[in-house]
Protein backbone atom coordinates (compact mmCIF):
# COMPACT_ATOMS: atom_id res chain seq x y z
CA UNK A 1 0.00 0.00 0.00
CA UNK A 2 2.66 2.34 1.15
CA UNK A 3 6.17 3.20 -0.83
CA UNK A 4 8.12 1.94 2.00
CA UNK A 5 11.20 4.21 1.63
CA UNK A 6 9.04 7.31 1.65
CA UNK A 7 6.31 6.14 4.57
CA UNK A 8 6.62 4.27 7.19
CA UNK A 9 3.85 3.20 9.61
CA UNK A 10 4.16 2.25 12.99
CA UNK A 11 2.37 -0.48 14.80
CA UNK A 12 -1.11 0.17 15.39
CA UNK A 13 -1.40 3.48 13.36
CA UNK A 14 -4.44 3.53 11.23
CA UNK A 15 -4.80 5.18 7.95
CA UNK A 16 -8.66 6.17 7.25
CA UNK A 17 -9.41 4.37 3.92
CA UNK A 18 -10.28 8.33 2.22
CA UNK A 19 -7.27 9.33 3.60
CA UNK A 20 -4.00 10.43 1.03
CA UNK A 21 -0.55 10.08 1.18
CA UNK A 22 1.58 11.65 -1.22
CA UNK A 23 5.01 11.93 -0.92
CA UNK A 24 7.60 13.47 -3.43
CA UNK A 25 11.09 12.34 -4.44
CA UNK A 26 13.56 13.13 -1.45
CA UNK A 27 10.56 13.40 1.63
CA UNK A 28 9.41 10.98 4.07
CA UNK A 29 6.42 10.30 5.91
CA UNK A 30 6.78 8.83 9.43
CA UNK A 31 3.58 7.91 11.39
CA UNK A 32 4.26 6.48 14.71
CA UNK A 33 2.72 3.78 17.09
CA UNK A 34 -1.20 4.20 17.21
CA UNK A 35 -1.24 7.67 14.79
CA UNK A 36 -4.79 8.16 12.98
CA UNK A 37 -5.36 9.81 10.00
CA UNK A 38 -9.36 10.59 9.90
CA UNK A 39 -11.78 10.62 6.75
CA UNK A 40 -10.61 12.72 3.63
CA UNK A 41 -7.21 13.60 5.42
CA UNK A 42 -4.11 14.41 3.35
CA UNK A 43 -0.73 14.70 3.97
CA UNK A 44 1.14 16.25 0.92
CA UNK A 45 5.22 16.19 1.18
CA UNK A 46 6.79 18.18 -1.13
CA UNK A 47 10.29 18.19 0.69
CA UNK A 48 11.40 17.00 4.28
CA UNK A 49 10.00 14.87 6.53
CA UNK A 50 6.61 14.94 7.64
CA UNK A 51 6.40 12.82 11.49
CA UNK A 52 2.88 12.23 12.89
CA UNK A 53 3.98 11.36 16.42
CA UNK A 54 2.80 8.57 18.74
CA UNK A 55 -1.32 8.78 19.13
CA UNK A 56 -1.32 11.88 17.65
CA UNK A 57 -4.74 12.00 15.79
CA UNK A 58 -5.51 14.25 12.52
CA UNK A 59 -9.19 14.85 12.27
CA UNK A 60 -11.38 14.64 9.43
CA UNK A 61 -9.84 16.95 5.82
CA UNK A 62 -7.19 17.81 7.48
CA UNK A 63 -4.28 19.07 5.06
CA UNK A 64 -0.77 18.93 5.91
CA UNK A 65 1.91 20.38 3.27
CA UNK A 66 5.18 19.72 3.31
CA UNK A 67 8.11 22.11 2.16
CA UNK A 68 10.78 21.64 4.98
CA UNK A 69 8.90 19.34 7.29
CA UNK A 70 6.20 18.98 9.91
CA UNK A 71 6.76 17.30 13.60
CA UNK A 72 3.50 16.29 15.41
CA UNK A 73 3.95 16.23 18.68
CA UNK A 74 2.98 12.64 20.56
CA UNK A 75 -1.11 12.94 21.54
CA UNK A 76 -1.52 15.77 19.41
CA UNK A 77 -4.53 16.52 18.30
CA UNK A 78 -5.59 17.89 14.75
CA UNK A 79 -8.99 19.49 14.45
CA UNK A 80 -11.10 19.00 11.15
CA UNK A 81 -10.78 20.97 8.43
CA UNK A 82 -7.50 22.19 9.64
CA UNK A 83 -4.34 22.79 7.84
CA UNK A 84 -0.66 22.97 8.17
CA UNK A 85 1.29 24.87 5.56
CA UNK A 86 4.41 24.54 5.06
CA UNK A 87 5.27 27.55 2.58
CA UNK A 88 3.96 31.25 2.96
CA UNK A 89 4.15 34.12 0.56
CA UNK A 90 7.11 36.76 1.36
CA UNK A 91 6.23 40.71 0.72
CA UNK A 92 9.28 42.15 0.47
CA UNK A 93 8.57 44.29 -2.65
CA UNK A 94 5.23 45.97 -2.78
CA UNK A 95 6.45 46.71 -6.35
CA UNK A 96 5.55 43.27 -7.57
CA UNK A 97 2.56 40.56 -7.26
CA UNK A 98 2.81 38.37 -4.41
CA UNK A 99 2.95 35.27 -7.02
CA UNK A 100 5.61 36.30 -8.51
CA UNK A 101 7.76 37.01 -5.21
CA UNK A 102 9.59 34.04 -3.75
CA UNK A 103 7.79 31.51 -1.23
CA UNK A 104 9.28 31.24 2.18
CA UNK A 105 9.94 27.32 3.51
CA UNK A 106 10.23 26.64 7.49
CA UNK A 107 9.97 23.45 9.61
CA UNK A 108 6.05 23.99 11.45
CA UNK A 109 6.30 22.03 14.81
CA UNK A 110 2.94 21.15 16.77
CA UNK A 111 4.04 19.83 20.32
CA UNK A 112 2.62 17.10 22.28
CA UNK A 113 -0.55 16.73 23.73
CA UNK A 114 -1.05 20.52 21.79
CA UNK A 115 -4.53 20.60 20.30
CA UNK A 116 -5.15 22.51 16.77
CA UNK A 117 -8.94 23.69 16.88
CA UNK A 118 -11.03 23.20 13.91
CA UNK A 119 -10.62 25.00 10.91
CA UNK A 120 -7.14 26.50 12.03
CA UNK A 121 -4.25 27.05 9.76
CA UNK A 122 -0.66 26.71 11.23
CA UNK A 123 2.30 28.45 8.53
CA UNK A 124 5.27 27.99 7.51
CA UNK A 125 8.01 28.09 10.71
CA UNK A 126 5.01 28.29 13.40
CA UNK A 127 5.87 26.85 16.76
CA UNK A 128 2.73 25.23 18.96
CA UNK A 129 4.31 24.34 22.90
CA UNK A 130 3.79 20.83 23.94
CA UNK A 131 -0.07 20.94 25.45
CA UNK A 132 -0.79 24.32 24.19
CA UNK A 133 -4.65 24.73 22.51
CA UNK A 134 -5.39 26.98 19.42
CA UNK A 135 -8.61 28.17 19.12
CA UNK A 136 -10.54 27.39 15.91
CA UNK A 137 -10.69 28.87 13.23
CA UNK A 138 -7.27 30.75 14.78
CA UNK A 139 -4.45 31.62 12.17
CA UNK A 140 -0.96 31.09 13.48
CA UNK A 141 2.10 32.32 11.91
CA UNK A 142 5.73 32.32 12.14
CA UNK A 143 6.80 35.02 14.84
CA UNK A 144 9.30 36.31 13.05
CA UNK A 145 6.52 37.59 9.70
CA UNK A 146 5.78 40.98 9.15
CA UNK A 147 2.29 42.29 8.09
């Protein structure tokens, strides 16, 4: 089922049969001992590793994109509809479209026990503390953005 090079599944973690998988030449996907991706889920990794730690659960459509890598924390929880985005726009010249301008890659980390509300999005180089809560619907971005 899996490309075992590019996922691996630990004991116990279950993969919702809607759920996606797709990982690109170079990234990995590591879901560890008793993980659970819900219904519709997807976990997209475009570069680094993406690791789904120990009973951490991902909720129903849950998106997770990969530029640099994601680290979910063990017992994390993942709200539905949520995503996790690991690229953001940069807007460094006002001169020219925000397409056009370079993306900006960072390593998101969600620790454990932390729980992502529904229909939050978590960018590119956020930080979530081990047990912390984020509201729904909440946006949370790297500290170090401006505007």
């Amino acid at each position: 089922m899996f490309n075992r090079r590019r996922v691996s599944k630990g004991p116990e973690a279950r993969v919702h049969p809607t759920a996606r998988i797709e990982v690109a030449r170079g990234a990995r996907v590591v879901l560890g001992r008793g993980a659970v991706l819900g219904p519709d889920a997807r976990i997209s990794a475009l570069g680094g590793t993406v690791k789904v730690g120990a009973g951490a659960r991902l909720g129903e459509r849950v998106i997770v994109v990969s530029h640099a890598g994601v680290e979910i924390g063990e017992g994390a929880l993942i709200g539905d509809w949520s995503a996790i985005e690991g690229a953001a726009p940069t807007f460094a010249d006002p001169e020219r479209p925000i397409a056009e301008q370079p993306q900006t890659r960072a390593l998101v980390r969600i620790g454990a026990g932390a729980t992502v509300g529904v229909h939050a999005v978590i960018g590119a180089g956020a930080t979530i503390p081990a047990g912390a809560s984020v509201a729904p619907y909440a946006v949370v971005r790297d500290a170090t953005s401006r505007s």
